[in-house]
N, C-alpha and C. Protein backbone atom coordinates (compact mmCIF):
# COMPACT_ATOMS: atom_id res chain seq x y z
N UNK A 1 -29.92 2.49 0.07
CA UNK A 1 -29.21 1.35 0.64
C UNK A 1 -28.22 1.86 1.69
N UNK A 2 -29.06 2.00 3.07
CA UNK A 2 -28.04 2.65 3.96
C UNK A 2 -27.06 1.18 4.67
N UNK A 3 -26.46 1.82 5.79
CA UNK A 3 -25.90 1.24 6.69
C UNK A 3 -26.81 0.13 7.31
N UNK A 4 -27.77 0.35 7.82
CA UNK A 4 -28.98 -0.35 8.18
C UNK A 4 -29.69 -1.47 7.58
N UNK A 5 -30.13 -1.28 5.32
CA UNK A 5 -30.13 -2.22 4.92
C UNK A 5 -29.13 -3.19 4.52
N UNK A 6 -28.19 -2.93 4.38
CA UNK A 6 -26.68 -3.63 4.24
C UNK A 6 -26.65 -4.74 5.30
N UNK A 7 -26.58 -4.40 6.71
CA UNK A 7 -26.45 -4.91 7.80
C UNK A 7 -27.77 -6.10 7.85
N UNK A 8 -28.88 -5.43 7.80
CA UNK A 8 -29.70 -6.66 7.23
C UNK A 8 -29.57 -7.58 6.59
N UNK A 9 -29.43 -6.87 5.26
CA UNK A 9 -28.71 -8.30 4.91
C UNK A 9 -27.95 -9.58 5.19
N UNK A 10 -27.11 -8.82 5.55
CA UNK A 10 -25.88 -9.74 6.13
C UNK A 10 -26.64 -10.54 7.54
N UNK A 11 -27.23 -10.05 7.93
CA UNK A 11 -27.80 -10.77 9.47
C UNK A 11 -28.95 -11.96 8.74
N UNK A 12 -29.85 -11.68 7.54
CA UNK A 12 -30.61 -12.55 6.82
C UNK A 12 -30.40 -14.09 6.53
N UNK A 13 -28.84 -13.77 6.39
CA UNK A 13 -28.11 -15.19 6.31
C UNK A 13 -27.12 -15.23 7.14
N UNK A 14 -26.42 -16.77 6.87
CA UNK A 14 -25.39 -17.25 7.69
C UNK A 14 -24.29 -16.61 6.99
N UNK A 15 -24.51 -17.08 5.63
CA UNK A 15 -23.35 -16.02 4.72
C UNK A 15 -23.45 -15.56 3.59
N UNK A 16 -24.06 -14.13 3.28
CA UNK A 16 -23.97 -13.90 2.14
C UNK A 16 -22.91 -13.94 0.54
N UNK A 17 -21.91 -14.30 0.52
CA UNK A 17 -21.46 -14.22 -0.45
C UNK A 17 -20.38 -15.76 -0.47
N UNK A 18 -19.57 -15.86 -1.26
CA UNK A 18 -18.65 -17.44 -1.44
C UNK A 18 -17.56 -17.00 -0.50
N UNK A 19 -17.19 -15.35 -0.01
CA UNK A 19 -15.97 -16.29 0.68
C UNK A 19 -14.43 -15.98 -0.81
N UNK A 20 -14.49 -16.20 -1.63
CA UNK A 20 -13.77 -16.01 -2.70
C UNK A 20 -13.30 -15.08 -2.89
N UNK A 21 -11.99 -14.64 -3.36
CA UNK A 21 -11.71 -13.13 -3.98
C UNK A 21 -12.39 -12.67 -5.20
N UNK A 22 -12.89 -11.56 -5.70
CA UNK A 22 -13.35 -11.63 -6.94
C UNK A 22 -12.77 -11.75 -8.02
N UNK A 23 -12.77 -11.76 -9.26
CA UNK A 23 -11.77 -12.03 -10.05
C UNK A 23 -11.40 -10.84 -10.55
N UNK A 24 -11.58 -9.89 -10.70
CA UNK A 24 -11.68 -8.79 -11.58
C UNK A 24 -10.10 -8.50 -10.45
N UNK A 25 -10.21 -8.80 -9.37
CA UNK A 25 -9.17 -8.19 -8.31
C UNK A 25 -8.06 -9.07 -8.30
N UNK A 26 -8.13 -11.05 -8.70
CA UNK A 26 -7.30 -11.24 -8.72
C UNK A 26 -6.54 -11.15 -10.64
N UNK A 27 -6.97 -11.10 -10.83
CA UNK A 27 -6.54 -10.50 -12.40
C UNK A 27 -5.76 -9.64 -12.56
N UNK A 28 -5.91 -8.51 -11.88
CA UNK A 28 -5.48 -7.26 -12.03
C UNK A 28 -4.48 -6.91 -11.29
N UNK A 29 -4.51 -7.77 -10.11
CA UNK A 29 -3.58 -7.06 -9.09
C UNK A 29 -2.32 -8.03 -8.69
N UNK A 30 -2.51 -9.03 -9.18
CA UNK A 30 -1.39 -10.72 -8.89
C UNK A 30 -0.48 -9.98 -9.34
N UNK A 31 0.17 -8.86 -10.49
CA UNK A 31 1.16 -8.23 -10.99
C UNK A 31 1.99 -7.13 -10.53
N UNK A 32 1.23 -6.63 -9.19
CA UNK A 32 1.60 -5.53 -8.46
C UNK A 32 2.31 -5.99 -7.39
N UNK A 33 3.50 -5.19 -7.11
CA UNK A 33 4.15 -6.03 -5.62
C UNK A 33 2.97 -5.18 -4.52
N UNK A 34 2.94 -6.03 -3.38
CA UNK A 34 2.54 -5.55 -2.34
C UNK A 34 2.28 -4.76 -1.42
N UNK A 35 2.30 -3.95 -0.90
CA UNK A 35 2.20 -2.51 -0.57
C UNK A 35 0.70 -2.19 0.24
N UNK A 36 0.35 -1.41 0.96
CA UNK A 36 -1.31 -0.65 1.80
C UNK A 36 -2.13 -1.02 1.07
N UNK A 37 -3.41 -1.56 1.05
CA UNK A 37 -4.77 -2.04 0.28
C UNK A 37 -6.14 -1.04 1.10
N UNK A 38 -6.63 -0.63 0.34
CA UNK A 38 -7.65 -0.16 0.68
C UNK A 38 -9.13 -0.96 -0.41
N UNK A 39 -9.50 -1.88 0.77
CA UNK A 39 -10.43 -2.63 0.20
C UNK A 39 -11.75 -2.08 0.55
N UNK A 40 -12.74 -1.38 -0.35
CA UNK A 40 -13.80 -0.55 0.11
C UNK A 40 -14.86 -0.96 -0.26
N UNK A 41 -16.02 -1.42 0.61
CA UNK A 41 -17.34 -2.26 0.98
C UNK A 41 -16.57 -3.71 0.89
N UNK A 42 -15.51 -4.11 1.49
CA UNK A 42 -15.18 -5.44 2.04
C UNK A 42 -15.89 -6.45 2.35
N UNK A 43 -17.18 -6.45 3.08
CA UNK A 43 -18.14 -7.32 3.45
C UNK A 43 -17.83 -8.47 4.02
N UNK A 44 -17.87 -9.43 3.68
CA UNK A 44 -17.56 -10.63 4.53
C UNK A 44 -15.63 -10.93 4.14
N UNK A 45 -15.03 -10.20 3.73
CA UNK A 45 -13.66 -10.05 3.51
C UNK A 45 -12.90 -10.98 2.49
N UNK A 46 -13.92 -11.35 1.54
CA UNK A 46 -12.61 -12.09 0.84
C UNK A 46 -12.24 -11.56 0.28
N UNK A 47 -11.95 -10.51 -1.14
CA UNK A 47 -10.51 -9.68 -1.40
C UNK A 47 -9.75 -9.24 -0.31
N UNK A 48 -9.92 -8.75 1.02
CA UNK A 48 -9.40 -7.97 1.62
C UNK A 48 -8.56 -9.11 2.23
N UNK A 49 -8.85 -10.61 2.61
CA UNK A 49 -8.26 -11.47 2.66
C UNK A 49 -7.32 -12.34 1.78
N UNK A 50 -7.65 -12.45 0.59
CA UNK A 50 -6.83 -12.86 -0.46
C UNK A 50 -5.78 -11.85 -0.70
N UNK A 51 -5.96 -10.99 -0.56
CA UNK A 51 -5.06 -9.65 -0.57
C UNK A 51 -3.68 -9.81 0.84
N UNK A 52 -3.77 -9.75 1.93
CA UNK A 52 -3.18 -10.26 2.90
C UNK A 52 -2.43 -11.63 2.86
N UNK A 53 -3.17 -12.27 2.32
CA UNK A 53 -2.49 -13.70 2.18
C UNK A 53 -1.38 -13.51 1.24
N UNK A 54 -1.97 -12.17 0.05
CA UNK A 54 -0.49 -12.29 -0.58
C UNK A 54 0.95 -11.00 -0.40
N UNK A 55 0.34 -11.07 0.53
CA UNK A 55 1.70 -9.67 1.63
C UNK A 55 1.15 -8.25 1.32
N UNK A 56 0.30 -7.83 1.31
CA UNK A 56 -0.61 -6.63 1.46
C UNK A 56 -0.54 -6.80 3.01
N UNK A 57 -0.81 -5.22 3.19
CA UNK A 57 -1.29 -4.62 4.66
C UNK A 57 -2.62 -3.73 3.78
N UNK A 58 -3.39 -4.43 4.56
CA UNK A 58 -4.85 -3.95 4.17
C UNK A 58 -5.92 -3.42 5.12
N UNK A 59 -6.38 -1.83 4.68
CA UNK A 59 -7.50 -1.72 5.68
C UNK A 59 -8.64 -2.07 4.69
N UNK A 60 -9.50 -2.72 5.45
CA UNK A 60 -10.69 -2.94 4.78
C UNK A 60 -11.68 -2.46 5.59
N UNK A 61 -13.00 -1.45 5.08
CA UNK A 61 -13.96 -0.42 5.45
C UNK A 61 -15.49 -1.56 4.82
N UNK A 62 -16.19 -1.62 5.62
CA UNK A 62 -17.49 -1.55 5.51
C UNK A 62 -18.58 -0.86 6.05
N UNK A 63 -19.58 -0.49 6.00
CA UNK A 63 -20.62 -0.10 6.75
C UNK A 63 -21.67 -0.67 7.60
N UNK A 64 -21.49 -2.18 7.45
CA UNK A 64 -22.11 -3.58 8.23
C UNK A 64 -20.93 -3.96 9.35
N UNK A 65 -21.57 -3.60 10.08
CA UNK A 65 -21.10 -4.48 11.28
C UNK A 65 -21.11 -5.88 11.37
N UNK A 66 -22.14 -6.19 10.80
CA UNK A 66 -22.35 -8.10 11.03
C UNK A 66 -21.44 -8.88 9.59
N UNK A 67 -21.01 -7.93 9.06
CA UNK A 67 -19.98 -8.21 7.28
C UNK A 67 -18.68 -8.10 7.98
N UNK A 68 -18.47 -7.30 8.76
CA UNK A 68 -16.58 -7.06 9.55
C UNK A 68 -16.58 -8.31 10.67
N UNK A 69 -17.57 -8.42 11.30
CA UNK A 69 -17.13 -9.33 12.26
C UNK A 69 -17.51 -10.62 11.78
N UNK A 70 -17.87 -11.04 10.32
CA UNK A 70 -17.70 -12.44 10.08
C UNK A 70 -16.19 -12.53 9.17
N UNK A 71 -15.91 -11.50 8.62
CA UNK A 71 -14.42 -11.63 8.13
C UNK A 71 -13.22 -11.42 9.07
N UNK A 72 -13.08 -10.84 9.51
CA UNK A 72 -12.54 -11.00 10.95
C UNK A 72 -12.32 -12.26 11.59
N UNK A 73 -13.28 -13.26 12.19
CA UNK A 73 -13.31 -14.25 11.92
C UNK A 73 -12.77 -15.29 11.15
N UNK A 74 -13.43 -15.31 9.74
CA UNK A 74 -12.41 -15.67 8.31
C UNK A 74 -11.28 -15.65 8.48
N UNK A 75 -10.28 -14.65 8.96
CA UNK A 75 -8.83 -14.20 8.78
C UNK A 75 -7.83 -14.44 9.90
N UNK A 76 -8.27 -15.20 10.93
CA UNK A 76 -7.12 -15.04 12.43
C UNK A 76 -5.91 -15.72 11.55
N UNK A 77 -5.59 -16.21 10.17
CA UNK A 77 -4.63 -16.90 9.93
C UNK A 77 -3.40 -15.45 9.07
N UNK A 78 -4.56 -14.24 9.34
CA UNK A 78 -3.53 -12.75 9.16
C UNK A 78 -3.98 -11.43 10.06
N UNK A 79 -4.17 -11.82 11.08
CA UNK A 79 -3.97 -10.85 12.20
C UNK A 79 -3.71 -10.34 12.30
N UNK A 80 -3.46 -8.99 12.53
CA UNK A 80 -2.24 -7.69 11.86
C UNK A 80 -1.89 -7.26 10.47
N UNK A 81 -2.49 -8.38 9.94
CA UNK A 81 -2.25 -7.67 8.32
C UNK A 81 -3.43 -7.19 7.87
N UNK A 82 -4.64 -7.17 8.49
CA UNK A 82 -5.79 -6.49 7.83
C UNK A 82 -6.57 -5.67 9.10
N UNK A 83 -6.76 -4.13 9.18
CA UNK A 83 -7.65 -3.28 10.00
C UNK A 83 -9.13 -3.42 9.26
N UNK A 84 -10.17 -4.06 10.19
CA UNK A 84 -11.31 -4.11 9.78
C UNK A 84 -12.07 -2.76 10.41
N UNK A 85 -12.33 -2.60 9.60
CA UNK A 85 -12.84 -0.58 9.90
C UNK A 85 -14.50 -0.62 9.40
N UNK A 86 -14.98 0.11 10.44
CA UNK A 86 -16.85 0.33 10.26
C UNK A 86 -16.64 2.16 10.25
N UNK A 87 -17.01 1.83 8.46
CA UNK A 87 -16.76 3.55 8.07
C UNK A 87 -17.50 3.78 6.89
N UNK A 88 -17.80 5.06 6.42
CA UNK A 88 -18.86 5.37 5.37
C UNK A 88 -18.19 6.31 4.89
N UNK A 89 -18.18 5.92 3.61
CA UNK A 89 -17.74 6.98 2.46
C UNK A 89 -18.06 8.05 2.28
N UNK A 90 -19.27 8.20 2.56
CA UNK A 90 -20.18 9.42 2.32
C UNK A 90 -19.61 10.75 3.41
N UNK A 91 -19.38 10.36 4.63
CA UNK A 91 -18.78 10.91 5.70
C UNK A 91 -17.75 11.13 6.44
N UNK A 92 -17.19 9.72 5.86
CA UNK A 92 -15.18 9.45 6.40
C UNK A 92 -14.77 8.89 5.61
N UNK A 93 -13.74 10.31 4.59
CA UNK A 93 -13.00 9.98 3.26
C UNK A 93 -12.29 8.96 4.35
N UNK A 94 -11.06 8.11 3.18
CA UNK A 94 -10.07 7.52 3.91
C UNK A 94 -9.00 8.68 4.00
N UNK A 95 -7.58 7.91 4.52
CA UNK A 95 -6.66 9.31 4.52
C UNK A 95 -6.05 9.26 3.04
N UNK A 96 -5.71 10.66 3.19
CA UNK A 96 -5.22 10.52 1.73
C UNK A 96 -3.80 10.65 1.60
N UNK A 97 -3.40 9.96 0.25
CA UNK A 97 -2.41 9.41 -0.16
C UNK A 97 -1.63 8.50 0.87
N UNK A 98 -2.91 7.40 1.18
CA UNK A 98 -2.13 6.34 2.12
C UNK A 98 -2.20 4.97 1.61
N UNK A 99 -2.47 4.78 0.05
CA UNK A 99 -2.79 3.30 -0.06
C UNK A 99 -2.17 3.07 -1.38
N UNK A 100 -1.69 2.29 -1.36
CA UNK A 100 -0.62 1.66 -2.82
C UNK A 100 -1.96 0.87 -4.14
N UNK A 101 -3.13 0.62 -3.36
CA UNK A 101 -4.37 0.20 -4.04
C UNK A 101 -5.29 0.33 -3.27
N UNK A 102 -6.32 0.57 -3.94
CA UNK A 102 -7.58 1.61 -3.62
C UNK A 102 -8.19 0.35 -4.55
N UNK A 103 -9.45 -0.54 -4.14
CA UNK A 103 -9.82 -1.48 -4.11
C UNK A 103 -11.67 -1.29 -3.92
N UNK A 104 -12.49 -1.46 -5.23
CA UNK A 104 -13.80 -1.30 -5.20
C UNK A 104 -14.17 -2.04 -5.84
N UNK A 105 -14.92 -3.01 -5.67
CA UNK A 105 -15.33 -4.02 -6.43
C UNK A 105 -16.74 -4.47 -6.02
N UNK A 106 -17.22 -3.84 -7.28
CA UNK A 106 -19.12 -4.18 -7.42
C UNK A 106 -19.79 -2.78 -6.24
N UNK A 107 -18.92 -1.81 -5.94
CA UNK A 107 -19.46 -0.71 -4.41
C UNK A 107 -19.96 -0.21 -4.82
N UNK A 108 -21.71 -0.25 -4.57
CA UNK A 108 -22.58 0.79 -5.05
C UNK A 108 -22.33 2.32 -4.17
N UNK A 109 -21.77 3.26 -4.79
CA UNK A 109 -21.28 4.22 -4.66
C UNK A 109 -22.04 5.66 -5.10
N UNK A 110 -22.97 5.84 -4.87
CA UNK A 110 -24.27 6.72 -5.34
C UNK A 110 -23.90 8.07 -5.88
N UNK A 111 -24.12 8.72 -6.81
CA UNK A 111 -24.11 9.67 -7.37
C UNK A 111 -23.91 10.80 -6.44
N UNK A 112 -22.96 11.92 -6.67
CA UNK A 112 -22.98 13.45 -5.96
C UNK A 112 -22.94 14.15 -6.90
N UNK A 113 -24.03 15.62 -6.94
CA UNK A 113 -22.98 16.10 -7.75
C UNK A 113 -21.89 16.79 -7.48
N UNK A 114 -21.69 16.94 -6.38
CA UNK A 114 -20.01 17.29 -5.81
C UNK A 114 -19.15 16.15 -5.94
N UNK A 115 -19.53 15.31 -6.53
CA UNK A 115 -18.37 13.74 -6.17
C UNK A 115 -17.53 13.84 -4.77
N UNK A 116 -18.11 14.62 -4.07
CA UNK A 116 -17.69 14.76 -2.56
C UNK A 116 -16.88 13.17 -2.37
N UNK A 117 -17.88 11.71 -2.43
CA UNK A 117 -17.39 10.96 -1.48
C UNK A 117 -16.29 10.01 -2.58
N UNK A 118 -16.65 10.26 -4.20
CA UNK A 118 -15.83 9.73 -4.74
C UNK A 118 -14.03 10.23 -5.30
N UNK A 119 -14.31 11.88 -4.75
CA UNK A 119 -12.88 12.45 -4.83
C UNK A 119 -12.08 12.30 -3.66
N UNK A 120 -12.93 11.64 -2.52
CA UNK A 120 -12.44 11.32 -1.04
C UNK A 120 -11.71 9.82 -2.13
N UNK A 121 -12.27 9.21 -2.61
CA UNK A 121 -11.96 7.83 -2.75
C UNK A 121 -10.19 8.02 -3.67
N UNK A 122 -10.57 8.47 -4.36
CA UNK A 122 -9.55 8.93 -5.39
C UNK A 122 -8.40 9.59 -5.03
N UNK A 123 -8.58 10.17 -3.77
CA UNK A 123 -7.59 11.28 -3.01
C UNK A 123 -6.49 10.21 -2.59
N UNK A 124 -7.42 8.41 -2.23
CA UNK A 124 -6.37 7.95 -1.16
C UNK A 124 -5.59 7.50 -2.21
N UNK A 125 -5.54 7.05 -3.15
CA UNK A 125 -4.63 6.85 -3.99
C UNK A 125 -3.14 6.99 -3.55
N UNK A 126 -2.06 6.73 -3.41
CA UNK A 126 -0.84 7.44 -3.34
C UNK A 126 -0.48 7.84 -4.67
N UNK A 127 0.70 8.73 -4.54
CA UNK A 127 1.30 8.34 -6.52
C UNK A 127 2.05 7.58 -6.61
N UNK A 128 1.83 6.80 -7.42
CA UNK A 128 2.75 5.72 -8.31
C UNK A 128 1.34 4.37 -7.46
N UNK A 129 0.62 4.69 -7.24
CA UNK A 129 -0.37 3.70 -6.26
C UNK A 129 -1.60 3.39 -7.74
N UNK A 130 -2.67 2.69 -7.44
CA UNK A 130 -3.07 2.19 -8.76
C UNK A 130 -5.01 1.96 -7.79
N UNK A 131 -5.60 2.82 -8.54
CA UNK A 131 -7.14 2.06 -8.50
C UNK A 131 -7.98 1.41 -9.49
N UNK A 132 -8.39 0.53 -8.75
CA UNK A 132 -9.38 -0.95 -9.63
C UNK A 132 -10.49 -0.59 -9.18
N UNK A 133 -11.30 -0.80 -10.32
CA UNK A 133 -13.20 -0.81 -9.87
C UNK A 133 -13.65 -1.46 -10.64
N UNK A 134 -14.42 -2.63 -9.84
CA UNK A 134 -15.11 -3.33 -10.77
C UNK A 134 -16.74 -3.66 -10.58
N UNK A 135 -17.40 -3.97 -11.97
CA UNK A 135 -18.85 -3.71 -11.31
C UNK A 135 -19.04 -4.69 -12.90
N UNK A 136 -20.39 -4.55 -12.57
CA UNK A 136 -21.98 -5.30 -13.10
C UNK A 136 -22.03 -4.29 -14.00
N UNK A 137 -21.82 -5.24 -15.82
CA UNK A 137 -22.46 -4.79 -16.77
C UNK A 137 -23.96 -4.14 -16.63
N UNK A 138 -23.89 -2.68 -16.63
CA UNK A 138 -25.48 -2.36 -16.81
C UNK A 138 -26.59 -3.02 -17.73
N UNK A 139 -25.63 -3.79 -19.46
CA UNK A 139 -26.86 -4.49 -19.88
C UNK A 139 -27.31 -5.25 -19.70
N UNK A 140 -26.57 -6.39 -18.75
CA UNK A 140 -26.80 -7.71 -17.98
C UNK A 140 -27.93 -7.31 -16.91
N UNK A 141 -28.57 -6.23 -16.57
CA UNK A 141 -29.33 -6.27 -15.79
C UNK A 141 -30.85 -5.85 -15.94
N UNK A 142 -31.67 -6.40 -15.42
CA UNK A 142 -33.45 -6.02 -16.03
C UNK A 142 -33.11 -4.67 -15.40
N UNK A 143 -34.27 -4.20 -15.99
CA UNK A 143 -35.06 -2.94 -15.51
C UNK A 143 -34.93 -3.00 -13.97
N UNK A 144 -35.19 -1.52 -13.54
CA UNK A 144 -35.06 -1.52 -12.10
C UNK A 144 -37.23 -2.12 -11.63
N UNK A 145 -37.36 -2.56 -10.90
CA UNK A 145 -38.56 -2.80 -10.07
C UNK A 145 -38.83 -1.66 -9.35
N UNK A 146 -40.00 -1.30 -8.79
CA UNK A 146 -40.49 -0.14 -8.12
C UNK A 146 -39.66 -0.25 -6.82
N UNK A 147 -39.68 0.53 -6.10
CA UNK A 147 -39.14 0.06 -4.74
C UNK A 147 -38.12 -0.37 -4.86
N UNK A 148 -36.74 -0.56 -6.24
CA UNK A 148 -35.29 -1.24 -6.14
C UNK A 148 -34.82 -0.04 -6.44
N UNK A 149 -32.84 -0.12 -5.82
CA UNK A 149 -32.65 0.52 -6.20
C UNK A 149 -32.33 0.44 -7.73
N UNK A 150 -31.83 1.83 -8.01
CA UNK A 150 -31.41 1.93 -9.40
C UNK A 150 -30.20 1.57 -9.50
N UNK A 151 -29.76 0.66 -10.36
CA UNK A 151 -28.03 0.52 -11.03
C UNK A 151 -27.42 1.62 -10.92
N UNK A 152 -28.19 2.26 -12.07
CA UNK A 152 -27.69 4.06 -12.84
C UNK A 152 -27.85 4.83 -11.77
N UNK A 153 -28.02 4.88 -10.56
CA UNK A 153 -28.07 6.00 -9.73
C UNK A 153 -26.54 5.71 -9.38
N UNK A 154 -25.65 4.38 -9.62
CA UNK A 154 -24.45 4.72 -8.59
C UNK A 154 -23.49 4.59 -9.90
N UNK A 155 -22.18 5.19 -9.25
CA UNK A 155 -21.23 5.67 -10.29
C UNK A 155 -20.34 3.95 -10.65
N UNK A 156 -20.70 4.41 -12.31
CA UNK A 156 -19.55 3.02 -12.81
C UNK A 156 -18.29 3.71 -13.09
N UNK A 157 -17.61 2.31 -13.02
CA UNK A 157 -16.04 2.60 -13.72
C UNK A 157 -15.88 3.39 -14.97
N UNK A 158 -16.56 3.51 -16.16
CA UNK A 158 -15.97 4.23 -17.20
C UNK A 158 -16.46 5.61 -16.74
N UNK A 159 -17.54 5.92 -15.51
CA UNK A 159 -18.15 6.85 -15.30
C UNK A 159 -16.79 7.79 -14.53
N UNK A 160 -16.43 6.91 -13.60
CA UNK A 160 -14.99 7.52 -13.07
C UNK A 160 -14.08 7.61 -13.55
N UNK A 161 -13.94 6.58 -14.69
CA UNK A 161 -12.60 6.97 -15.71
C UNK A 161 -12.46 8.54 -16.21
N UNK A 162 -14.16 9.08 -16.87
CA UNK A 162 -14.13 10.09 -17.36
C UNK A 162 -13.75 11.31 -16.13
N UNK A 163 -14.18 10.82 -15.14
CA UNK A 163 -13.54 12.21 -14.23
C UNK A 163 -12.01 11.92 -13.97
N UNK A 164 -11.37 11.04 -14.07
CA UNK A 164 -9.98 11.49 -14.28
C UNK A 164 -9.21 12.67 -14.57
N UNK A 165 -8.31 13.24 -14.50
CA UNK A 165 -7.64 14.22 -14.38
C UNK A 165 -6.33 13.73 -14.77
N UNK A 166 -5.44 14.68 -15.70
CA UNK A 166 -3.76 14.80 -16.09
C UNK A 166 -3.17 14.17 -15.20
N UNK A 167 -3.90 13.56 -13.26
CA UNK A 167 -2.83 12.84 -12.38
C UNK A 167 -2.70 11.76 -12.75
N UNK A 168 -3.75 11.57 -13.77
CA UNK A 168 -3.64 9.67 -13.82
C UNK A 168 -3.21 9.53 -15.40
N UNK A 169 -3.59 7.82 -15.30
CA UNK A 169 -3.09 7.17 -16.52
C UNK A 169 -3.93 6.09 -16.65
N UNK A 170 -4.98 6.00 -17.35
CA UNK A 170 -5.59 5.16 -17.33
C UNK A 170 -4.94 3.59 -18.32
N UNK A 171 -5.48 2.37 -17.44
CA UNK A 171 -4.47 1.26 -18.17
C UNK A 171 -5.49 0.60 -18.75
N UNK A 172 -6.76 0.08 -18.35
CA UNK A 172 -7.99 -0.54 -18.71
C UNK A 172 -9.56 -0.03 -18.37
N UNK A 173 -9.99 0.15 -19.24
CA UNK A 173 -11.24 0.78 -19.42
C UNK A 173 -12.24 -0.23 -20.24
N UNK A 174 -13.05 -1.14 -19.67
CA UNK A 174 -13.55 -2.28 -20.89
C UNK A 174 -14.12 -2.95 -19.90
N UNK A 175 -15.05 -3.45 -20.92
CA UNK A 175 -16.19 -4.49 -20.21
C UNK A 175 -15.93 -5.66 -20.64
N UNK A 176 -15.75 -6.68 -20.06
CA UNK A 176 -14.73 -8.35 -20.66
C UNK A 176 -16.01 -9.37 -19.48
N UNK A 177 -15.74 -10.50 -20.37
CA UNK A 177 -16.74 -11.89 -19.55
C UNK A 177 -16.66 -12.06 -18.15
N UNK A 178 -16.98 -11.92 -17.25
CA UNK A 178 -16.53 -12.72 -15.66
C UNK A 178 -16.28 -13.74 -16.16
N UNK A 179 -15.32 -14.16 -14.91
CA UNK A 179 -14.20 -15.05 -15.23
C UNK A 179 -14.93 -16.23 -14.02
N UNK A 180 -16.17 -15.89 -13.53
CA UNK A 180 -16.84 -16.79 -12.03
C UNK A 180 -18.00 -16.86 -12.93
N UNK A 181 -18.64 -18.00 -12.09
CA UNK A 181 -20.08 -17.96 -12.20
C UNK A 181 -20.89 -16.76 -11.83
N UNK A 182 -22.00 -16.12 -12.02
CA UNK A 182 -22.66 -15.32 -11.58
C UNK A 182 -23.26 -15.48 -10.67
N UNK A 183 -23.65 -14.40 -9.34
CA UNK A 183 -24.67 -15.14 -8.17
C UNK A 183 -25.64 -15.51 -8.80
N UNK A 184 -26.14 -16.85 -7.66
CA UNK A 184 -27.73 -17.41 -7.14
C UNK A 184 -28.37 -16.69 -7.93
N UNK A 185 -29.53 -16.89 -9.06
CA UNK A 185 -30.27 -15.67 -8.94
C UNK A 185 -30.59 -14.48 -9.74
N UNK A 186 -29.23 -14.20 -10.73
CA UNK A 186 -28.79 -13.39 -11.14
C UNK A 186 -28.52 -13.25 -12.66
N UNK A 187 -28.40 -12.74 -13.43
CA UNK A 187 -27.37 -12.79 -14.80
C UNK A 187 -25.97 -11.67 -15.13
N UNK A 188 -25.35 -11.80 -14.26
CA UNK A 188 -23.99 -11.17 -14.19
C UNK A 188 -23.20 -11.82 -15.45
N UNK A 189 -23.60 -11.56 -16.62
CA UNK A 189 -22.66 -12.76 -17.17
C UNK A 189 -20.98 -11.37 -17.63
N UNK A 190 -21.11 -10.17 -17.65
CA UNK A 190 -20.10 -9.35 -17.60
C UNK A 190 -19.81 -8.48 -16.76
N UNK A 191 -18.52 -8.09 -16.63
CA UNK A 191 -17.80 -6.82 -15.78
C UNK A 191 -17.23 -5.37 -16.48
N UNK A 192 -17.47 -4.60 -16.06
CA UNK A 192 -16.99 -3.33 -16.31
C UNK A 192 -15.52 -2.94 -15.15
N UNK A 193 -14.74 -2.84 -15.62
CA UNK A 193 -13.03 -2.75 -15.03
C UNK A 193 -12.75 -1.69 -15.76
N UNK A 194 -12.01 -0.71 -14.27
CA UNK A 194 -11.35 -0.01 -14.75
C UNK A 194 -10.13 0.37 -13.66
N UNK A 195 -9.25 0.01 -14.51
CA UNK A 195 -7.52 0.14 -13.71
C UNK A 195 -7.04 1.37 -13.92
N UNK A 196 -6.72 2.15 -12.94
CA UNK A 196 -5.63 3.49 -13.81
C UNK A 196 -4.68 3.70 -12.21
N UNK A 197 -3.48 4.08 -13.06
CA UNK A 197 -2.32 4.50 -12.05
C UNK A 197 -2.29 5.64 -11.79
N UNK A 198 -1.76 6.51 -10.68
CA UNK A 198 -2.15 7.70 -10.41
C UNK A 198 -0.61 8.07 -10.51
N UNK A 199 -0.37 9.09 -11.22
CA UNK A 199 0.96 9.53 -11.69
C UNK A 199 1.90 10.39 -10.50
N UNK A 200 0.79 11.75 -9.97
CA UNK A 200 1.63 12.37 -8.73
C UNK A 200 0.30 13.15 -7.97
C-alpha cells in the first residue's frame, strides 16, 4: 500500500471517509491542554482538524496528495493552525522531540525489523508529550484475501506498547467498543488504544 495506492483511492471518490474526528482521539485527548499535534496518515483531515479547532498547532503528514488538498480545503476556518505536509514515514522521520502529541489512528504502519520508521515515530514525542494509536481489532476482521493486504503485517498498538522503553509510561493498553458506527462495508465493531506518556 504505497503512496500511489493511497492516492487512488482518494481520487476513486469524492470523499473517502465522514469528515469526523475519530473517537479513540476525541476520548483521549479532550483532557490534554493544547500544545504541537502530530497527526500521522491525516487523510482528508478530520482529527488534524478537530484538533485545531481545539487550540492545537498541528502538522498533519500524509502520503496522498489528493487526501491534503481536500483537507486543506475542509479547514480555511484554521489557517495557520495546521501545516499540511506530503511525507512518508518510511523515509522522513518527523523532527524529533517536536510534538506535545504524536497522533496515529487506524496508520497502517508496516513491519521493520529495524523499527527504523516506527522509532522515527516515537522519537517525535517530546517529554512530558503523550502518544495515541488507535486501530482495528484484529478479531473483527476476516481472513486476509489473496492479493489483500495483511492486517498482521502492520504494527498494532499493544505491539508498540511492548517496544516501549523505561522513557515511557504507559496509561492505556486495551481493546474497548468503538464509540462510531463502523465503515460502509465493514465489521469494525472494536478498537485497540494505546496511550503512553513519554517521561524524558
Amino acid at each position: 500500500m504505497d503512496a500511489g495506492f493511497w492516492d487512488e483511492m482518494y481520487r476513486s471518490r469524492d470523499q473517502l471517509f465522514s469528515g469526523a474526528p475519530n473517537g479513540v482521539l476525541v476520548a483521549e485527548v479532550t483532557d490534554l491542554p493544547p500544545g504541537r499535534a502530530l497527526d500521522v496518515g491525516c487523510g482528508e483531515g478530520g482529527d488534524a482538524l478537530w484538533l485545531a479547532r481545539h487550540g492545537w498547532q498541528v502538522t498533519a503528514i500524509d502520503v496522498a496528495p489528493t487526501a491534503l488538498r481536500r483537507a486543506a480545503a475542509n479547514g480555511t476556518d484554521v489557517t495557520g493552525r495546521v501545516t499540511w505536509t506530503l511525507a512518508d514515514l518510511a523515509s522522513t522521520p518527523p523532527p524529533a522531540g517536536a510534538f506535545d502529541l504524536v497522533s496515529a489512528q487506524y496508520f497502517p504502519l508496516p513491519h521493520q525489523p529495524d523499527h527504523t520508521a516506527l522509532r522515527g515515530l516515537l522519537a517525535a514525542v517530546a517529554p512530558g508529550g503523550t502518544l495515541l494509536v488507535g486501530g482495528h481489532d484484529l478479531a473483527d476482521l476476516p481472513p486476509p484475501q489473496e492479493n489483500q493486504p495483511d492486517p498482521g503485517d502492520y504494527y498494532q498498538p499493544a505491539e508498540i506498547a511492548d517496544l516501549l522503553d523505561h522513557d515511557w509510561t504507559i496509561l492505556i493498553n486495551e481493546t474497548r467498543p468503538r464509540t462510531a458506527p463502523a465503515p460502509a462495508g465493514t465489521h469494525h465493531t472494536h478498537d485497540t488504544v494505546l496511550r503512553a506518556r513519554r517521561l524524558r
